[in-house]
C-alpha atoms as a PDB file:
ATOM      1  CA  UNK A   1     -48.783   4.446  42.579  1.00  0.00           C
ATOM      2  CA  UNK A   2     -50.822   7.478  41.555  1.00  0.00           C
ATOM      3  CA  UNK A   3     -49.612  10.669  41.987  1.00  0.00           C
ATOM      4  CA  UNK A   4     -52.708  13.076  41.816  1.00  0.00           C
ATOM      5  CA  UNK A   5     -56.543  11.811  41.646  1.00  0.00           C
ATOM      6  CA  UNK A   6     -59.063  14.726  40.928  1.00  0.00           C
ATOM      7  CA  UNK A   7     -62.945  14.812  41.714  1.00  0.00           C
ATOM      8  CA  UNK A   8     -65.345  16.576  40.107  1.00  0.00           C
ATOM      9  CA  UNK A   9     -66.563  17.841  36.701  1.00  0.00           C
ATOM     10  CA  UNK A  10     -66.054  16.353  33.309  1.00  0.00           C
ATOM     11  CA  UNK A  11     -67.936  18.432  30.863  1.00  0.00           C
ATOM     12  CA  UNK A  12     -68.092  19.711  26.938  1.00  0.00           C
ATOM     13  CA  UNK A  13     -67.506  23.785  27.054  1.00  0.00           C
ATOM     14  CA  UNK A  14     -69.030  25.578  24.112  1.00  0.00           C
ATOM     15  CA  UNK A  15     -67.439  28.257  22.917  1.00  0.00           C
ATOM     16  CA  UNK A  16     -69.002  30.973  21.175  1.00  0.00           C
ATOM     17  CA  UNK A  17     -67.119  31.658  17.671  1.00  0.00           C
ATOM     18  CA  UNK A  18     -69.354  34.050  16.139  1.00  0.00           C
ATOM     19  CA  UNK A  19     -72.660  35.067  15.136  1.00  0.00           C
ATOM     20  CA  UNK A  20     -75.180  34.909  12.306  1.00  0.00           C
ATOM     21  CA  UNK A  21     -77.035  37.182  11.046  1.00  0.00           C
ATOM     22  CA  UNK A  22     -79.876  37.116  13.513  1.00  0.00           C
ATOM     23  CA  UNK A  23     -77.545  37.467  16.956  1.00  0.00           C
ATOM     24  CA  UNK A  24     -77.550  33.586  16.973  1.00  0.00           C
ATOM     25  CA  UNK A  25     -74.416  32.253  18.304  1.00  0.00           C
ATOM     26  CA  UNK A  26     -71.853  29.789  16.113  1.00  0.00           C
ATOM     27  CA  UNK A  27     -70.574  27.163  18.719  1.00  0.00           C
ATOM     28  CA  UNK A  28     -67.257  25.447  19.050  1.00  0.00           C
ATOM     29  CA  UNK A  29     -66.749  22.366  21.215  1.00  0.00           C
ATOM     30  CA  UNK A  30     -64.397  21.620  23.711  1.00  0.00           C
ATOM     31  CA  UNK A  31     -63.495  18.963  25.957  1.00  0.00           C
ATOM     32  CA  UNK A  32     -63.299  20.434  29.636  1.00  0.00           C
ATOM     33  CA  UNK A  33     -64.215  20.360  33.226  1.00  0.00           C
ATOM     34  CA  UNK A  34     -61.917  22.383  36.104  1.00  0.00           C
ATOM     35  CA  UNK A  35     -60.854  18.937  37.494  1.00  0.00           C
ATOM     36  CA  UNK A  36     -59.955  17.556  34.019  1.00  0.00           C
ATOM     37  CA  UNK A  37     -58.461  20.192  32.790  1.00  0.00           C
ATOM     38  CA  UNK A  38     -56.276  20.548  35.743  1.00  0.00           C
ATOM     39  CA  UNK A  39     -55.519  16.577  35.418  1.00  0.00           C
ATOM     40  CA  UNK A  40     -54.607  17.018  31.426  1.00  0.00           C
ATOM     41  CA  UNK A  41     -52.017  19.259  32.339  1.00  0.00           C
ATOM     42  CA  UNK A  42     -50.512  16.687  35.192  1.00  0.00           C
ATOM     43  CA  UNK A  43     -50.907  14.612  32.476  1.00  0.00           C
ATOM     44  CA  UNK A  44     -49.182  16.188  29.857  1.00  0.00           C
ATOM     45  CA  UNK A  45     -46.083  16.693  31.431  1.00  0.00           C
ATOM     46  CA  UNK A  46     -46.037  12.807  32.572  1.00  0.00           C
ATOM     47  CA  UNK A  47     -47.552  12.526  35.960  1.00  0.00           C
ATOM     48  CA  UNK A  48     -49.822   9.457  36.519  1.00  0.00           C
ATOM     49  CA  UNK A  49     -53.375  11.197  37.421  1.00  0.00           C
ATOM     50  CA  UNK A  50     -57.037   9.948  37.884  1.00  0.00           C
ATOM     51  CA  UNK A  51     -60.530  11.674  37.605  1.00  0.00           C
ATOM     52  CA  UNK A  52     -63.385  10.655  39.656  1.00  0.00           C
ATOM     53  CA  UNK A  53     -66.572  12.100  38.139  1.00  0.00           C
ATOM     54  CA  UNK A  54     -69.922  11.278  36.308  1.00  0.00           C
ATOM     55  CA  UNK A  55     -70.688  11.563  32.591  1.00  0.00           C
ATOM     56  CA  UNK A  56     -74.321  10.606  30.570  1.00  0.00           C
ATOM     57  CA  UNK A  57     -74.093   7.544  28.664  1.00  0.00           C
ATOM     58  CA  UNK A  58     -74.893   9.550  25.848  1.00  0.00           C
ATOM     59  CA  UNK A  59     -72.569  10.608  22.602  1.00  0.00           C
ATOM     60  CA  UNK A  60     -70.716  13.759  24.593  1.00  0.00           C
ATOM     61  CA  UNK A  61     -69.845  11.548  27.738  1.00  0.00           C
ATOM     62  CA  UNK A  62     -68.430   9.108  25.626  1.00  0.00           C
ATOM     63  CA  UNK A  63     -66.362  11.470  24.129  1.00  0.00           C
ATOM     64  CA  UNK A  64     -65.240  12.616  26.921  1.00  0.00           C
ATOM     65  CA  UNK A  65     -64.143   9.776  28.374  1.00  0.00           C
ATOM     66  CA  UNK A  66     -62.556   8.800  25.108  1.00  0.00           C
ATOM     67  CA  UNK A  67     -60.557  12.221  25.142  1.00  0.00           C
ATOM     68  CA  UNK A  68     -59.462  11.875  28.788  1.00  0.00           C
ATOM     69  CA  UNK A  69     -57.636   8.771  28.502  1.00  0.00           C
ATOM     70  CA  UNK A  70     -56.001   9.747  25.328  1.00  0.00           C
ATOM     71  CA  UNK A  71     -54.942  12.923  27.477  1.00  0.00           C
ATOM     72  CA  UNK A  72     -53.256  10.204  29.883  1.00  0.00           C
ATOM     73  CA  UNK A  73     -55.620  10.318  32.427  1.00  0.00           C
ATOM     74  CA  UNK A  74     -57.123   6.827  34.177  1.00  0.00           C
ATOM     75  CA  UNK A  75     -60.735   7.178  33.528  1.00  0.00           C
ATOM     76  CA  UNK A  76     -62.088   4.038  35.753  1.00  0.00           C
ATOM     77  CA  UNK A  77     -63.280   6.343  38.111  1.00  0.00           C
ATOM     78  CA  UNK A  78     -65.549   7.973  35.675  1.00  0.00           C
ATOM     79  CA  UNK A  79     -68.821   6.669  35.892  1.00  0.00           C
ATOM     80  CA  UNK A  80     -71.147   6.295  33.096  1.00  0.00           C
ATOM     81  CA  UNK A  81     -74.977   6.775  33.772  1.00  0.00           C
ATOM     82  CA  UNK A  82     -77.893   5.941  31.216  1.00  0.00           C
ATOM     83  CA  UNK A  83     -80.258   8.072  33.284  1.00  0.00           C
ATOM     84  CA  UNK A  84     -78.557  11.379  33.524  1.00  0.00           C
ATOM     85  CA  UNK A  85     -76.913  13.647  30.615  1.00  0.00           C
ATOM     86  CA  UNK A  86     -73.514  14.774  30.180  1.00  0.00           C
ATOM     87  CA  UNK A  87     -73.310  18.400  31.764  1.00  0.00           C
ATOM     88  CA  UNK A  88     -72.730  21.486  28.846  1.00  0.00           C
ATOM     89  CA  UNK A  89     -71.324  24.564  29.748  1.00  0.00           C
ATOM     90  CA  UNK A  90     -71.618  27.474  27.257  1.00  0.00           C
ATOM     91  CA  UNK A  91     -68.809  29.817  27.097  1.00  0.00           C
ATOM     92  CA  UNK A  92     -69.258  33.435  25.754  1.00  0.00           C
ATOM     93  CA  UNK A  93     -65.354  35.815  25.078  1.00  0.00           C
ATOM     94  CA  UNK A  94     -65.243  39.289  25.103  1.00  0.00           C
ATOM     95  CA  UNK A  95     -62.543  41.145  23.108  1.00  0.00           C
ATOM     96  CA  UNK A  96     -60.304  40.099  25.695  1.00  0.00           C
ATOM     97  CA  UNK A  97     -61.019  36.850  26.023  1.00  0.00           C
ATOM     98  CA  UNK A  98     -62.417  36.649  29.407  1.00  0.00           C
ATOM     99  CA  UNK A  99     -65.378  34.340  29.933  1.00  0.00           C
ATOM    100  CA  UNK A 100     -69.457  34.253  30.882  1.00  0.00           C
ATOM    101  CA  UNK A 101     -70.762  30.908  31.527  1.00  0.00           C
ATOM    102  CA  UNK A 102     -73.665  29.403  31.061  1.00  0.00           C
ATOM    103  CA  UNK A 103     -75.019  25.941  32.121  1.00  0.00           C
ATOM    104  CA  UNK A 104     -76.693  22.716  31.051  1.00  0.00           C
ATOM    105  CA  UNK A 105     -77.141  21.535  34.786  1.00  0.00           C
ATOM    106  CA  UNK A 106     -80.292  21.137  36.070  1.00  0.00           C
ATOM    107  CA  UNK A 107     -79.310  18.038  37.248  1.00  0.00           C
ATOM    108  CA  UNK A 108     -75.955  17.562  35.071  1.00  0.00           C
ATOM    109  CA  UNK A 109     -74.294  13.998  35.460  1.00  0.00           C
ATOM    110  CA  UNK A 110     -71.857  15.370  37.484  1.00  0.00           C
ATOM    111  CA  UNK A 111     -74.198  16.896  40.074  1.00  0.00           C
ATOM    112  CA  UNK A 112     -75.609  13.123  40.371  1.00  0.00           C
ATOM    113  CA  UNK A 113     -72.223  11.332  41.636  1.00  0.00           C
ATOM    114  CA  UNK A 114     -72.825   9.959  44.987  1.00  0.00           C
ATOM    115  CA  UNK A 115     -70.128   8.878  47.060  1.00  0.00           C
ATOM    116  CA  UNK A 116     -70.850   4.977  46.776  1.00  0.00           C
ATOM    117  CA  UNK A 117     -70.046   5.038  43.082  1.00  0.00           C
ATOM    118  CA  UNK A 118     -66.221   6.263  43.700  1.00  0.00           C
ATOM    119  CA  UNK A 119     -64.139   4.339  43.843  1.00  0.00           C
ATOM    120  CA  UNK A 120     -61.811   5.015  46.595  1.00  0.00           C
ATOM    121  CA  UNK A 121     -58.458   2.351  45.733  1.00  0.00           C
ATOM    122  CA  UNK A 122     -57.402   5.380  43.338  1.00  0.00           C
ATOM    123  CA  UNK A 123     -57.264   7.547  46.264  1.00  0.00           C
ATOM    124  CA  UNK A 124     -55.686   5.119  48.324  1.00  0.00           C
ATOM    125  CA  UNK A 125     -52.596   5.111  45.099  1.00  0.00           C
ATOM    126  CA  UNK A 126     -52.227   8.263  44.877  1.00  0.00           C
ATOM    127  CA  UNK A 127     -50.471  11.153  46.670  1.00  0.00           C
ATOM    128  CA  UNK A 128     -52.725  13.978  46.000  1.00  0.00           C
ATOM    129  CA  UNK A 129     -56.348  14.267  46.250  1.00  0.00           C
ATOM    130  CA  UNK A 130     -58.012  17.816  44.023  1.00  0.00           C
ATOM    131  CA  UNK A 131     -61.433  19.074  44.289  1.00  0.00           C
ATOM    132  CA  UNK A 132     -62.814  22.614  43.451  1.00  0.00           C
ATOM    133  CA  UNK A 133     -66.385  23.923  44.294  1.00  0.00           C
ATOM    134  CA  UNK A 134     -68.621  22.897  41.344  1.00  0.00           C
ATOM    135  CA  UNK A 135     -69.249  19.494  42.994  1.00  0.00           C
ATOM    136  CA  UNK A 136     -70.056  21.483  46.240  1.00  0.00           C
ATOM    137  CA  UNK A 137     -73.269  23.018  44.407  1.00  0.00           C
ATOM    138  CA  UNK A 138     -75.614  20.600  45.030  1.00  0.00           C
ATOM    139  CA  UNK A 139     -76.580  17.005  46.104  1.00  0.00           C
ATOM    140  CA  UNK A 140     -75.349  13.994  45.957  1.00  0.00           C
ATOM    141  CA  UNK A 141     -71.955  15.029  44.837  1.00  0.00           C
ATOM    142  CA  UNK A 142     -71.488  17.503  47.898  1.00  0.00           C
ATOM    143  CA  UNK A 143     -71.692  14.822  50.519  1.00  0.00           C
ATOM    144  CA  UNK A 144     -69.534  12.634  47.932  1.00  0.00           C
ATOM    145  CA  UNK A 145     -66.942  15.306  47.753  1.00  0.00           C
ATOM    146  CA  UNK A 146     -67.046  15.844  51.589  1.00  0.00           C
ATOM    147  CA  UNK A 147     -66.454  12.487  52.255  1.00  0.00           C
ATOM    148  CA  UNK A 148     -63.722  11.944  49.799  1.00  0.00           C
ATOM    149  CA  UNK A 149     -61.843  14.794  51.485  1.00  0.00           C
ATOM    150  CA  UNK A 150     -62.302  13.364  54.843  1.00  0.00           C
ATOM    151  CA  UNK A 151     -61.345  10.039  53.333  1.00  0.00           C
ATOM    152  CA  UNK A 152     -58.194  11.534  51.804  1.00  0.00           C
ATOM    153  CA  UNK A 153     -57.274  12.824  54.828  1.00  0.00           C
ATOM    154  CA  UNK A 154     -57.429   9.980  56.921  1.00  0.00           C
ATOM    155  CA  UNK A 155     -55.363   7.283  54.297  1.00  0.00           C
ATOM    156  CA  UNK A 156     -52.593  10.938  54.610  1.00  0.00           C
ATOM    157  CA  UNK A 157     -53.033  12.266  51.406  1.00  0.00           C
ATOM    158  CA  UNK A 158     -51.717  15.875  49.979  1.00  0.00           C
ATOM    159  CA  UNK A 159     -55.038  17.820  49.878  1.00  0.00           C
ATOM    160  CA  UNK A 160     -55.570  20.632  46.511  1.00  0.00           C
ATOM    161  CA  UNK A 161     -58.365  22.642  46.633  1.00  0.00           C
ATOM    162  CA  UNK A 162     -59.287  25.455  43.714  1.00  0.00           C
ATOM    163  CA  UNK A 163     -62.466  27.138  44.435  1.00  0.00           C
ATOM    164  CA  UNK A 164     -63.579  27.794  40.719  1.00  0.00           C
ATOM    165  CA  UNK A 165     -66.403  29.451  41.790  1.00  0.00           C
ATOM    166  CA  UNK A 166     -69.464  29.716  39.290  1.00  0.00           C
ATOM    167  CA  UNK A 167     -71.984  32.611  40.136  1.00  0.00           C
ATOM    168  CA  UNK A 168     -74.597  30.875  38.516  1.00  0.00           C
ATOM    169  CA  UNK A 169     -74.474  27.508  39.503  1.00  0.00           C
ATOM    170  CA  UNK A 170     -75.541  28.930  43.103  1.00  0.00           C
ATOM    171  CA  UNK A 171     -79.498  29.552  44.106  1.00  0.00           C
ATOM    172  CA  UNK A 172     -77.640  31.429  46.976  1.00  0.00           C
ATOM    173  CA  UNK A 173     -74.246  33.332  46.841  1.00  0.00           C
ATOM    174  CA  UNK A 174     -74.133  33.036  50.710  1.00  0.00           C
ATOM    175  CA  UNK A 175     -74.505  29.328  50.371  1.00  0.00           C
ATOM    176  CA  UNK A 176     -71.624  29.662  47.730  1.00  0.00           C
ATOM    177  CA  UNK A 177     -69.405  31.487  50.224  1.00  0.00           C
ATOM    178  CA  UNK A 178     -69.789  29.035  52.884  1.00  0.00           C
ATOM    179  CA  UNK A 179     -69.105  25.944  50.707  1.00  0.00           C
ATOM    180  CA  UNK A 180     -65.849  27.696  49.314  1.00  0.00           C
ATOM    181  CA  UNK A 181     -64.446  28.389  53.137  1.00  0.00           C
ATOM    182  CA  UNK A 182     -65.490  25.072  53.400  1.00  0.00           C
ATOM    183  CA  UNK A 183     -63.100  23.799  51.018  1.00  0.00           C
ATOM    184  CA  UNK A 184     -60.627  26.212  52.131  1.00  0.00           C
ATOM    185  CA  UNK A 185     -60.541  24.917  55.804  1.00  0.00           C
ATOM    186  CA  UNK A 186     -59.388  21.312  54.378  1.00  0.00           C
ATOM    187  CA  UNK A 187     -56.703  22.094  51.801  1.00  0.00           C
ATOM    188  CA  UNK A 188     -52.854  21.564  52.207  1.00  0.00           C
ATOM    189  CA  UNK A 189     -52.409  23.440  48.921  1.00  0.00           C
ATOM    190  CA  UNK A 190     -54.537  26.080  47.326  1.00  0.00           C
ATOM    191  CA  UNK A 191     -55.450  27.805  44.006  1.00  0.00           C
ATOM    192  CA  UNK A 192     -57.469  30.737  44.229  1.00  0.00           C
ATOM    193  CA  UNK A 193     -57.769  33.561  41.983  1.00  0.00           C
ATOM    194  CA  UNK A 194     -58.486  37.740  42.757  1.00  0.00           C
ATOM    195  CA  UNK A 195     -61.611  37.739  42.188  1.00  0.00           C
ATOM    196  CA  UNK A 196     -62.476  34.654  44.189  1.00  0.00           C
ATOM    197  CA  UNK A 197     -60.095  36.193  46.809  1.00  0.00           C
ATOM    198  CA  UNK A 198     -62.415  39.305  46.366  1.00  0.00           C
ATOM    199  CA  UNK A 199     -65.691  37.378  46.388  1.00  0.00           C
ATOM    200  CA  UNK A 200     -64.705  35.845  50.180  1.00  0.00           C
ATOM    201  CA  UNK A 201     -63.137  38.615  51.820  1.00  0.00           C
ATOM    202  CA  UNK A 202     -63.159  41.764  49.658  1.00  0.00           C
ATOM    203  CA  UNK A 203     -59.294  41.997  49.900  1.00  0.00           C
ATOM    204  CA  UNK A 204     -56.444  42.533  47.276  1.00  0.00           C
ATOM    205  CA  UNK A 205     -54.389  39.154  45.929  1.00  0.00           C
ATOM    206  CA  UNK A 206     -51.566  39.667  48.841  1.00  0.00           C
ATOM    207  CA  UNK A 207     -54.041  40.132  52.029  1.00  0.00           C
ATOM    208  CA  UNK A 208     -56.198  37.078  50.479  1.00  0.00           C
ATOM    209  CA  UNK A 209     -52.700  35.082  50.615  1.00  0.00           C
ATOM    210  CA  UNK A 210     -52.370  36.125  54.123  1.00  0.00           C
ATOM    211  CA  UNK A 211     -56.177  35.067  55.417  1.00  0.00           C
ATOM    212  CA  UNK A 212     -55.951  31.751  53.523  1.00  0.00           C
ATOM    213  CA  UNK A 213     -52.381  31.138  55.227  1.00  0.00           C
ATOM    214  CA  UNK A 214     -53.210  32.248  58.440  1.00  0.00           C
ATOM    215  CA  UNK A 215     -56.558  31.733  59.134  1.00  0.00           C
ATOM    216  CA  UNK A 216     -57.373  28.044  57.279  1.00  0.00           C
ATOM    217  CA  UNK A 217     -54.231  26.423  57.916  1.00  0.00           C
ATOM    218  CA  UNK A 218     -52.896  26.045  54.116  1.00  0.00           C
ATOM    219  CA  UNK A 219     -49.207  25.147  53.692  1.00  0.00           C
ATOM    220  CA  UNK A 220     -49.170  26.614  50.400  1.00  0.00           C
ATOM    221  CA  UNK A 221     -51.243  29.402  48.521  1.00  0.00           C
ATOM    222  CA  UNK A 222     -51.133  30.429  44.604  1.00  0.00           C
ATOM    223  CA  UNK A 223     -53.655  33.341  43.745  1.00  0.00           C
ATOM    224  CA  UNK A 224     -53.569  34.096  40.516  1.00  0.00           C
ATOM    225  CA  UNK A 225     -54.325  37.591  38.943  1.00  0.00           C
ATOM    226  CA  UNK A 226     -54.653  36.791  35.056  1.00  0.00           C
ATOM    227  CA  UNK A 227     -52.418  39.512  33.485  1.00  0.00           C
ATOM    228  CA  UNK A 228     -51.448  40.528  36.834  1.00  0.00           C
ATOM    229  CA  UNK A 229     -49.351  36.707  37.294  1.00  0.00           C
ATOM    230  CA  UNK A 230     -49.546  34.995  40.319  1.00  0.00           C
ATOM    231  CA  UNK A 231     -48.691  35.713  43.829  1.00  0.00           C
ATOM    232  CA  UNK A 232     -47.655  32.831  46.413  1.00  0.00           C
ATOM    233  CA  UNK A 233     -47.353  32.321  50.006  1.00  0.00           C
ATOM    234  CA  UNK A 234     -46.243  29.502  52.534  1.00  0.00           C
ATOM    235  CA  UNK A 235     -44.526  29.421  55.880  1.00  0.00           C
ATOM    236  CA  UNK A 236     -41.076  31.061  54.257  1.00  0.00           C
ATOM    237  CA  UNK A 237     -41.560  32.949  51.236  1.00  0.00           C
ATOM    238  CA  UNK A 238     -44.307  35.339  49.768  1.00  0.00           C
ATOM    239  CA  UNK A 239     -43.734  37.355  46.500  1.00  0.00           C
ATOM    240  CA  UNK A 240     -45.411  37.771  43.098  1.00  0.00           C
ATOM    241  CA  UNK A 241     -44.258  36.301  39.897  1.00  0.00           C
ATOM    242  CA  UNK A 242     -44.968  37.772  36.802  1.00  0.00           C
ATOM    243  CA  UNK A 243     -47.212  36.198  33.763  1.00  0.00           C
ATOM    244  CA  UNK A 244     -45.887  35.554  30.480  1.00  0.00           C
ATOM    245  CA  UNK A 245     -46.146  38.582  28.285  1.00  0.00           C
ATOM    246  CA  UNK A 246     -46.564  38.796  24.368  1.00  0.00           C
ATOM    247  CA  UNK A 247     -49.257  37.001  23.917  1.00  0.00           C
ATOM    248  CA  UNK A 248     -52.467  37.322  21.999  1.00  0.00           C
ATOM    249  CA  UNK A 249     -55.176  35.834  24.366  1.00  0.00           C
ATOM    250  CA  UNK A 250     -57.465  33.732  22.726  1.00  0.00           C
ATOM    251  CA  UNK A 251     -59.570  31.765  25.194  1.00  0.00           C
ATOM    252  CA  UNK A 252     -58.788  31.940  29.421  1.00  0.00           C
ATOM    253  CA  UNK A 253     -61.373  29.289  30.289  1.00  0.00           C
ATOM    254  CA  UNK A 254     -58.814  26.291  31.062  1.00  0.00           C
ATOM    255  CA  UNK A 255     -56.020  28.771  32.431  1.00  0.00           C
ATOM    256  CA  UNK A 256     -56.564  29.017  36.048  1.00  0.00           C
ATOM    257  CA  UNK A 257     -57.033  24.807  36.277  1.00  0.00           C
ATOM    258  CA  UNK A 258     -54.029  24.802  33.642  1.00  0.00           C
ATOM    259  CA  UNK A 259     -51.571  26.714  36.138  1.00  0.00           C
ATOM    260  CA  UNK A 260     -52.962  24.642  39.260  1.00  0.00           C
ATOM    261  CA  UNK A 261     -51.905  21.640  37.211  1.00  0.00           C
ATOM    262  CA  UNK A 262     -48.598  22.687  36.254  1.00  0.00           C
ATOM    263  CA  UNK A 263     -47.655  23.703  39.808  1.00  0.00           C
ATOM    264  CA  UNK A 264     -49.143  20.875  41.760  1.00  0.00           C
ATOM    265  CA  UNK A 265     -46.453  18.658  38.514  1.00  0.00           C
ATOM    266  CA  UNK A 266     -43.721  20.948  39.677  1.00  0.00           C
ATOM    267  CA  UNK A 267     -44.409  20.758  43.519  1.00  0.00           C
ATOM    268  CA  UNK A 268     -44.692  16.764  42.828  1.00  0.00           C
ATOM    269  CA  UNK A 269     -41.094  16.788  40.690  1.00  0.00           C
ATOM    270  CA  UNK A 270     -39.212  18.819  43.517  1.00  0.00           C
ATOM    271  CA  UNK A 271     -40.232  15.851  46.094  1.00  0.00           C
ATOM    272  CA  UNK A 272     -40.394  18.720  49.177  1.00  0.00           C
ATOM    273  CA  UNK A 273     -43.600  19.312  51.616  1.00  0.00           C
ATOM    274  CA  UNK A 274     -45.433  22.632  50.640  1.00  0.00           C
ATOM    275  CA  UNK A 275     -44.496  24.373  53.583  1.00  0.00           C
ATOM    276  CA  UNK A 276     -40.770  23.740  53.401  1.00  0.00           C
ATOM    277  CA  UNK A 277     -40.327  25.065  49.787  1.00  0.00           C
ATOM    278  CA  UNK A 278     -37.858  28.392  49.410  1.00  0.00           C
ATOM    279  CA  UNK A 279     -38.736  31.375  48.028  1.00  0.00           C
ATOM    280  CA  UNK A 280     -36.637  30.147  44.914  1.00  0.00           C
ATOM    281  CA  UNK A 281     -38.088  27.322  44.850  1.00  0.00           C
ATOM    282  CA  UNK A 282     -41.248  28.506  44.883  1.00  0.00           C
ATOM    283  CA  UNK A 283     -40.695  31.500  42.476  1.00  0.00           C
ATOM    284  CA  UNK A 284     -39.425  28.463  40.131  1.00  0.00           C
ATOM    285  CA  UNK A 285     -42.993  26.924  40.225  1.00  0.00           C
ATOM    286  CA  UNK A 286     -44.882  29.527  39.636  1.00  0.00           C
ATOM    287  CA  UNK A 287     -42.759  30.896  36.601  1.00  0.00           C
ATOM    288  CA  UNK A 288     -43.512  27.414  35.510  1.00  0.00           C
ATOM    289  CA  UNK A 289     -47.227  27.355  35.799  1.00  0.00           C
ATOM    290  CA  UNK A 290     -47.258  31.152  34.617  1.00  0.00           C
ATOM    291  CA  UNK A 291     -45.664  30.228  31.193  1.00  0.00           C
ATOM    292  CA  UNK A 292     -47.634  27.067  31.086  1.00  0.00           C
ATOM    293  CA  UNK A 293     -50.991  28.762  31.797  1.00  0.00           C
ATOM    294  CA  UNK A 294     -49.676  31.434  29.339  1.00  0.00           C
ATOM    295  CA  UNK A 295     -49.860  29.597  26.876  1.00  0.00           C
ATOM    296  CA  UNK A 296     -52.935  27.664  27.394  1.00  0.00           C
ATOM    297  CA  UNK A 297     -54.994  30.856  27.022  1.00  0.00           C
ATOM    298  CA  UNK A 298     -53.480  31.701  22.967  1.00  0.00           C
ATOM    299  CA  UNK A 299     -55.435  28.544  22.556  1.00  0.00           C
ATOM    300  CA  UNK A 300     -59.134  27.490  22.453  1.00  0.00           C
ATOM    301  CA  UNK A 301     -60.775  24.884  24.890  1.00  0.00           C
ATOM    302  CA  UNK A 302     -59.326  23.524  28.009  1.00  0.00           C
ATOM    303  CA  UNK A 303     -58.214  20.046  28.019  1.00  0.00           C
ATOM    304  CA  UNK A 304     -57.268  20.936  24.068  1.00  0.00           C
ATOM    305  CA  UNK A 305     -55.000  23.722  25.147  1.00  0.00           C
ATOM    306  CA  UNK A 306     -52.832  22.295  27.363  1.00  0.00           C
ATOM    307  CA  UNK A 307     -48.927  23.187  26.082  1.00  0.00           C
ATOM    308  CA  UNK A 308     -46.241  20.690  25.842  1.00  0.00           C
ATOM    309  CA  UNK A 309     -43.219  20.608  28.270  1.00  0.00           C
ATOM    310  CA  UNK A 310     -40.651  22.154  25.787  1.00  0.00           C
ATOM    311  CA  UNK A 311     -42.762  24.471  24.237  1.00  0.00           C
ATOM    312  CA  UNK A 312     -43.305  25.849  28.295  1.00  0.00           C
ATOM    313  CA  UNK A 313     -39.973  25.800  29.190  1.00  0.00           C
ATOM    314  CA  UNK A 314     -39.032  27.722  26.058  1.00  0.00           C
ATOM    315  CA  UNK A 315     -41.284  30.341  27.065  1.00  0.00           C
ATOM    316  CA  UNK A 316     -40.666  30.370  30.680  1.00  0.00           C
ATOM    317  CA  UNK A 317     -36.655  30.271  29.919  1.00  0.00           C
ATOM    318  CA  UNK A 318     -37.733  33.830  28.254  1.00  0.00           C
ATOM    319  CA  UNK A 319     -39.822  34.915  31.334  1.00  0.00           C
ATOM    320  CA  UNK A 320     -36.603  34.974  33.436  1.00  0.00           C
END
């Protein structure tokens, strides 16, 4: 048995470092991808997790693939294609560490995975199937993602959904909004953040809990507002749990799939349906994936920054 398979993006993010003398950004390499990253932490804390995606048979998709299974996660769902090239983010901090992207993508590998190249036993093993929007951007991996959902679905699988939206990766922001309410309309669980809460219905973290809950039929909802922590929401609890404090933020680009992880591992541990967690319970999880997510972003990189289990219960232990 699996317990969570992910689809989607498996990627090297390149991290600016500094500058020579001419403006010309010094580059650091990292391992990432939403899906991954969000699998490394499931991973890290000893769930049994899966990616589906598409990587260049090239020297950074081997990598990849290389540092995914030594991150614990089954990589036989990763296809590797001679014809396409590994996607490349390129990640630019400001003084707080918050991000700009930019992309490699015009087709990236992972735009190019169609649906007959997945393969679907890993879905049929695991519990939880986990998509975002970057798959959604284009074809063939939209129709690919849309039928894995609907395939999910059908065998009873938990659906996780995490919009991740990337301005830039859309020709069209209103095509971008409809893909993300797409995703929204077929998730049992669901990561969002404020400004992605913003971005669909101009509303603050709590009244974006509310629409997601009310109007898209969500059993659970996690929006997370950076500094701000994380406020939650299901059929009997809704409150706001603060993030960890003291920290000296480094690099936030793996945090929000970093948190998403560490819940959906502490969701999975507590064996209970979304909807019929308490407010304690709940509060527990999300001090969990606060601390864990925390922690993530005093560290470079994404699948590289994942914490280990004592090291986040330490800090969370100090959160409460």
């Amino acid at each position: 048995m699996m317990d969570v398979v992910a689809l989607g993006e498996l990627l090297i993010d390149f991290t600016c470092i500094g500058s020579d003398d001419d403006g010309y950004p010094t580059m650091a390499a990292h391992p990432g991808g939403a899906p991954a990253n969000y699998l490394a932490a499931l991973a890290k804390f000893g769930a049994r997790t899966a990616l589906l995606g598409k990587v260049g048979d090239d020297a950074f998709g081997r990598l990849l693939v290389s540092t995914l299974r030594k991150a614990g996660v089954e990589t036989k769902g990763v296809v590797c294609a001679d014809d396409v090239f590994t996607t490349l983010a390129f990640v630019t901090l400001d003084q707080t560490g918050n991000r700009e992207f930019s992309f490699a993508r015009k087709p990236g590998a992972d735009t190019c995975l169609a649906f007959e190249e997945l393969d679907l036993s890993l879905i049929d093993r695991a519990k939880v199937f986990h998509f975002g929007s970057l798959s959604l951007t284009g074809e063939p991996a939209r129709t690919a993602t849309r039928r894995a959902v609907e395939y999910a679905k059908k065998q009873g699988k938990l659906i996780s959904y995490d919009p991740n939206l990337r301005k830039p990766l859309w020709p069209d922001l209103e095509e971008a909004r409809e893909q993300l309410l797409w995703g929204l309309s077929q998730a049992d669980v669901v990561k969002i953040s404020d400004e992605e809460v913003d971005f669909l219905f101009g509303l603050a973290p709590e009244e974006g809990a509310d629409r997601i809950f009310e109007r898209f039929g969500a059993k659970l909802v996690f929006v997370t507002c950076g500094g701000d922590g994380c406020v939650y929401k299901n059929a009997n609890a809704k409150g706001r749990v603060a993030a960890l404090k003291n920290i000296t933020v480094a690099d936030t680009t793996g945090a929000g799939d970093i948190f998403g992880g560490s819940a959906m591992w502490k969701l999975l541990e507590m064996g209970k349906a979304p909807g019929s967690l308490s407010a304690g319970e709940l509060e527990t999880i999300v001090g969990f994936a606060c601390a864990s997510a925390g922690l993530s972003a005093t560290r470079p990189g994404g699948i590289s920054s994942v914490p280990g289990l004592e090291d986040v219960l330490r800090c969370w232990n100090n959160m409460e």
